[in-house]
Protein backbone atom coordinates (compact mmCIF):
# COMPACT_ATOMS: atom_id res chain seq x y z
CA UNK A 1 -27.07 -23.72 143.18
CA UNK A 2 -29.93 -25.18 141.15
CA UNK A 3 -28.58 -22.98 138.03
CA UNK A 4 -25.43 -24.51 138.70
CA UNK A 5 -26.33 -28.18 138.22
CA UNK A 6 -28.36 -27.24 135.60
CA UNK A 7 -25.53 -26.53 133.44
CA UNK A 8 -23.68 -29.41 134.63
CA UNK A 9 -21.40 -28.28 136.99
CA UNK A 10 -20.16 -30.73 139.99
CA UNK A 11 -20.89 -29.48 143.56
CA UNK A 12 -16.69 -29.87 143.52
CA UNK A 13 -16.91 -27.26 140.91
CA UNK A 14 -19.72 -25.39 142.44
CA UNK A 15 -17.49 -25.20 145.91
CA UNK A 16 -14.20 -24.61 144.09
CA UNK A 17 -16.10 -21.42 142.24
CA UNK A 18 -17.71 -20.08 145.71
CA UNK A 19 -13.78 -20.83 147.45
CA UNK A 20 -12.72 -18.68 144.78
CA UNK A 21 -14.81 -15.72 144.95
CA UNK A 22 -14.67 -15.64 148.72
CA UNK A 23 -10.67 -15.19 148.44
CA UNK A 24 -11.42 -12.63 145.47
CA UNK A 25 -13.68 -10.31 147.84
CA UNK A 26 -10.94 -10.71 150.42
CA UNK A 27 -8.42 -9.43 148.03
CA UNK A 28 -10.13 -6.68 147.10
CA UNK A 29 -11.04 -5.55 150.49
CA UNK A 30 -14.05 -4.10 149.69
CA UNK A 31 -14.37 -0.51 151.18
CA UNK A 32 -11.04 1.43 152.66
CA UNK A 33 -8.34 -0.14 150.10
CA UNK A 34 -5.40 1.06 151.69
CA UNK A 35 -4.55 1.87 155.26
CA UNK A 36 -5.09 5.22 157.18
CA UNK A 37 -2.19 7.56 155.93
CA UNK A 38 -1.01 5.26 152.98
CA UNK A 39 -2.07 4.95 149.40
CA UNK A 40 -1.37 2.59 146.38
CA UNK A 41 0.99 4.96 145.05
CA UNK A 42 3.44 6.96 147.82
CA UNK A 43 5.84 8.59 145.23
CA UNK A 44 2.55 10.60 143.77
CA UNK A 45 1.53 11.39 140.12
CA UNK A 46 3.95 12.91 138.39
CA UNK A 47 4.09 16.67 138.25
CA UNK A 48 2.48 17.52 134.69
CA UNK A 49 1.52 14.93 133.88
CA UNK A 50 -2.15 15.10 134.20
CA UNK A 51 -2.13 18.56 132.12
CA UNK A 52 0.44 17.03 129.53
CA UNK A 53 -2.20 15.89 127.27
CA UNK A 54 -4.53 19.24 127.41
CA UNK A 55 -1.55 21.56 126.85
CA UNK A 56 -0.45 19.45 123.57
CA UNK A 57 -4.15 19.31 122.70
CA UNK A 58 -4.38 23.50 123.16
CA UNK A 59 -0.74 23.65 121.36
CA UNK A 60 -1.69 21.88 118.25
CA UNK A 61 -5.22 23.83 118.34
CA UNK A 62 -3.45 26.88 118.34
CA UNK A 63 -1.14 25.49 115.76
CA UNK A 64 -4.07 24.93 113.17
CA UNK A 65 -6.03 27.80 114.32
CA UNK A 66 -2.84 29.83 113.08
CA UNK A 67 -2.61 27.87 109.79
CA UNK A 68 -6.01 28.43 108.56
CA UNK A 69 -8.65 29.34 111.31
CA UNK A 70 -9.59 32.69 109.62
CA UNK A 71 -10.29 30.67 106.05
CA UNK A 72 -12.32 27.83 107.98
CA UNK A 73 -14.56 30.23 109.77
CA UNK A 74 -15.60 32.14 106.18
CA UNK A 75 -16.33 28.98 105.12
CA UNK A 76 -18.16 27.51 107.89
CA UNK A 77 -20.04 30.95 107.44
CA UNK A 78 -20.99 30.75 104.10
CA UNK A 79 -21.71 26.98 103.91
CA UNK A 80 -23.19 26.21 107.68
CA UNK A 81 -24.56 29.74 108.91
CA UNK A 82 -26.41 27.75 111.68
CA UNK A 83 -23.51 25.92 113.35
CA UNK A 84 -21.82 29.24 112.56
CA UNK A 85 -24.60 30.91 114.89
CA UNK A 86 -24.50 27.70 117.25
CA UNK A 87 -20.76 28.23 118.31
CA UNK A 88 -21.06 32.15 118.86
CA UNK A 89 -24.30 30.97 120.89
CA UNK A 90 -22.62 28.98 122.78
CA UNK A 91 -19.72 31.55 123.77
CA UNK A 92 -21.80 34.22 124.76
CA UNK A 93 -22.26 34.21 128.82
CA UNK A 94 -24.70 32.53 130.33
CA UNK A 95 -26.23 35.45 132.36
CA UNK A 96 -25.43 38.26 130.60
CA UNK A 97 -26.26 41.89 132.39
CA UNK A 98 -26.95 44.37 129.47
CA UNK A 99 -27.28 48.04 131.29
CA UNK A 100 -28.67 50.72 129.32
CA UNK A 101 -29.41 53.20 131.73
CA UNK A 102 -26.75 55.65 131.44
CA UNK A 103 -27.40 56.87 134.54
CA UNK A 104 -27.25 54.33 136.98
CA UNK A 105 -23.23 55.56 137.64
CA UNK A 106 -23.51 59.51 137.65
CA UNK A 107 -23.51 61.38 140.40
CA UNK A 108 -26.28 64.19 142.06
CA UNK A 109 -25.11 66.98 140.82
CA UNK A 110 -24.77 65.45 136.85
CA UNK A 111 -28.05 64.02 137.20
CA UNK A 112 -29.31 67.71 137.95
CA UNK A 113 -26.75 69.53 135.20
CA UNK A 114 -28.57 66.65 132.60
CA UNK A 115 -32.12 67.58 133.92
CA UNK A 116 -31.34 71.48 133.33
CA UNK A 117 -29.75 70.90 129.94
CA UNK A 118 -32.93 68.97 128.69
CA UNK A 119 -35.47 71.41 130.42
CA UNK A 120 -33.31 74.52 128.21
CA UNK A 121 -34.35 71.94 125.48
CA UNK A 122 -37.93 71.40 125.57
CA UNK A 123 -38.34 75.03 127.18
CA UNK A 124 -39.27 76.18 123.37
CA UNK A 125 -41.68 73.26 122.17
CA UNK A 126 -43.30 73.76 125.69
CA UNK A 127 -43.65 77.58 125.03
CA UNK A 128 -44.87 76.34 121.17
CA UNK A 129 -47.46 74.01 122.56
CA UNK A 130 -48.62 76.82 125.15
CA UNK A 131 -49.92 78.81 121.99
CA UNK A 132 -51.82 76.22 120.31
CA UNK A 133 -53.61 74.73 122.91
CA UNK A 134 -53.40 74.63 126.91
CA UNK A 135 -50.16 73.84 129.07
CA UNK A 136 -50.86 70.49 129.37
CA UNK A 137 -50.25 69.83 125.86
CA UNK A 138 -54.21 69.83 124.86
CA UNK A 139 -55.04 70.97 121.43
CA UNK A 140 -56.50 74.84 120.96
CA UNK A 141 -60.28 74.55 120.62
CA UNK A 142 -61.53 75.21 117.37
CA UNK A 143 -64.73 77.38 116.54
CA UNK A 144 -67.58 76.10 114.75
């Protein structure tokens, strides 16, 4: 109140303001604003029209992307190459899985058929190693 009379008001003034917010806070019934089962609005928002503004955003994206998206992206290529890379970047999956081990999805008896077909492979530089050194793939001693 001291802030009040500071700047001059009247304590009618000062009473008329505190009447006033009293019957604003009332008004606005601070916490559940409408009654159990009823809201502010019973017909409802209308059906589409929350969406109506992203599908004529998308339609007139799609419009320009179709007028000259191709052109824009050269350019944006050969004039910004890291804002290029930053949009790729930033389409790319989060978590992306990248399996390389081709054999995570075949079955026992391909997994066996692959080990056979690589053993008839190496069978020769095996047999080649024997002869110039031991099986184990150790070097032939020399004489000195």
């Amino acid at each position: 109140m001291t802030m009040a009379r500071e700047k001059g008001l009247s304590a009618k003034q000062i009473k008329d303001a505190a009447d006033r917010a009293e019957t604003t806070a009332q008004k606005q019934q601070v916490g559940i604003p409408f009654e159990k089962g009823k809201s502010g609005n019973p017909a409802g928002r209308p059906k589409g029209s929350r969406n109506k503004l992203g599908e004529q955003f998308l339609d007139d994206l799609l419009a320009s992307w179709e007028a000259s998206g191709a052109e824009v992206i050269q350019r944006v290529i050969e004039q910004k190459p890291d804002q290029y890379l930053k949009v790729v970047a930033s389409l790319m999956p989060k978590d992306l899985n990248v399996n390389i081990n081709q054999m995570d999805g075949m079955t026992d008896e391909q997994l066996i058929a692959s080990l056979r077909s690589l053993d008839a492979v190496i069978q020769p530089f095996l047999a080649a190693q024997a002869e110039n050194g031991d099986s184990e793939g150790n070097p032939a001693q020399t004489a000195h």
